[in-house]
Protein backbone atom coordinates (compact mmCIF):
# COMPACT_ATOMS: atom_id res chain seq x y z
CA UNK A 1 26.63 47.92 -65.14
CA UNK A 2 27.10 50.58 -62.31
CA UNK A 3 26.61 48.12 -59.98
CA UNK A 4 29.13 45.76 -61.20
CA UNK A 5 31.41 48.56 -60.93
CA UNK A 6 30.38 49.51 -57.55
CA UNK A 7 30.63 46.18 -56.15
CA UNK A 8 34.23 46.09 -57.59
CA UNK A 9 35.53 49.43 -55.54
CA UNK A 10 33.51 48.07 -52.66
CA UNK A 11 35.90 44.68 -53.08
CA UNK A 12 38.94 46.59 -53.75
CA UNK A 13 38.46 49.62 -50.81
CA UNK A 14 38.00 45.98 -48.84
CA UNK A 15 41.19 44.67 -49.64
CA UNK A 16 43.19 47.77 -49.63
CA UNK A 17 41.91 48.44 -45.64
CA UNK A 18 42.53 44.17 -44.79
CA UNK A 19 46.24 44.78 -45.97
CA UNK A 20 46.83 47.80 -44.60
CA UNK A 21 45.60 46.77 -41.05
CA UNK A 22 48.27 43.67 -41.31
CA UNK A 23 51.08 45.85 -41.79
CA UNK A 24 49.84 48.12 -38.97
CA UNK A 25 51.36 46.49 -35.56
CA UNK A 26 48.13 45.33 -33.23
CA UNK A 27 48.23 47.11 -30.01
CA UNK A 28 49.87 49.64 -28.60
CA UNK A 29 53.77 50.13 -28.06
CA UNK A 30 53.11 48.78 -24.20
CA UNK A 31 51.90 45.57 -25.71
CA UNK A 32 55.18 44.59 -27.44
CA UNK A 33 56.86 44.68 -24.19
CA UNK A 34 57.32 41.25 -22.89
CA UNK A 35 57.98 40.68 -18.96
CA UNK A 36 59.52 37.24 -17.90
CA UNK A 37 58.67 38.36 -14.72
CA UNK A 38 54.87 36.94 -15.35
CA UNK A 39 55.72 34.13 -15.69
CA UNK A 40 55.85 33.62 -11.43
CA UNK A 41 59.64 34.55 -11.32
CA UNK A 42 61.45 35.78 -7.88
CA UNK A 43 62.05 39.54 -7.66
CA UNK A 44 65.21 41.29 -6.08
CA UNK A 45 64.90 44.31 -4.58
CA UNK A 46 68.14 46.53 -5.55
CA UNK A 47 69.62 48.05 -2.02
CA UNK A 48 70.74 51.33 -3.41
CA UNK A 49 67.25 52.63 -5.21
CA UNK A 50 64.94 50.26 -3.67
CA UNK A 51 63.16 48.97 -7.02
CA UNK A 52 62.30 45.54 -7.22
CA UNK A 53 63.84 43.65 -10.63
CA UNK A 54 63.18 39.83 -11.91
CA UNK A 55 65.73 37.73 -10.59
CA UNK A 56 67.02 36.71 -14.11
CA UNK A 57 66.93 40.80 -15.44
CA UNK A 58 68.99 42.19 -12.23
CA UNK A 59 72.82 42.39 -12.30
CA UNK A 60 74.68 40.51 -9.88
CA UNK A 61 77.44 41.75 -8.08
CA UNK A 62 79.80 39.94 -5.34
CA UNK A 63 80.64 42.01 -2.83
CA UNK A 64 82.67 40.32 0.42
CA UNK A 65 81.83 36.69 -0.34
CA UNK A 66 78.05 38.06 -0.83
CA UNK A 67 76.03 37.93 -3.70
CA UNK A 68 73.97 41.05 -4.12
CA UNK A 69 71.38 42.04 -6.72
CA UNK A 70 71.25 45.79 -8.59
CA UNK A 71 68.28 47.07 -11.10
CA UNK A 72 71.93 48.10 -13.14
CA UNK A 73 75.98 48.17 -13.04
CA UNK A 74 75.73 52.05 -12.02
CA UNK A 75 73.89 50.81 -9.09
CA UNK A 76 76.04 47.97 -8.11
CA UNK A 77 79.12 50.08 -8.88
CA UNK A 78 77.29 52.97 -6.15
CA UNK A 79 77.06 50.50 -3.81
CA UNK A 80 80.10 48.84 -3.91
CA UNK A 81 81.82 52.57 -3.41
CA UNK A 82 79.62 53.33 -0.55
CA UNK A 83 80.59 49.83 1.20
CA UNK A 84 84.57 50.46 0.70
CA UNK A 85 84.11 54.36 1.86
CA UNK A 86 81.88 52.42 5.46
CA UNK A 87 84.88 50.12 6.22
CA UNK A 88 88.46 51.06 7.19
């Protein structure tokens, strides 16, 4: 009988750890982080803080008929005040 009953918690401390390592998220919290820039995707490098960004994550800004590519809007809105303070 006290096996019977042993083999029962064994089944039950078995179940209890299989659910609670499916609500548990696998990994770490880098791992959730998906980059489309793996997937062989053109980077940008922004021309006020020098980081590079994927081509499809940067924010694009026309400045004087050119297109030019910023990590963010505070970036592209630096530049664009630097560039108007250069010309007369």
């Amino acid at each position: 009988m006290k096996v019977i009953i042993f083999i029962i918690l064994i089944y039950l401390l078995y179940k209890i750890i299989k659910t609670v390592r499916q609500l548990k998220p696998s990994g770490n919290k880098y791992d959730q982080f998906q980059s489309s820039s793996s997937s062989g995707e053109d980077l940008v490098e922004d021309p006020v803080c020098h980081t590079y960004v994927p081509l499809s994550q940067a924010y694009k800004k026309e400045i004087s008929g050119k297109n030019y590519y910023f990590c963010s809007r505070q970036c592209g809105e630096k530049y664009q005040l630097e560039k108007n303070n250069q010309t007369p």
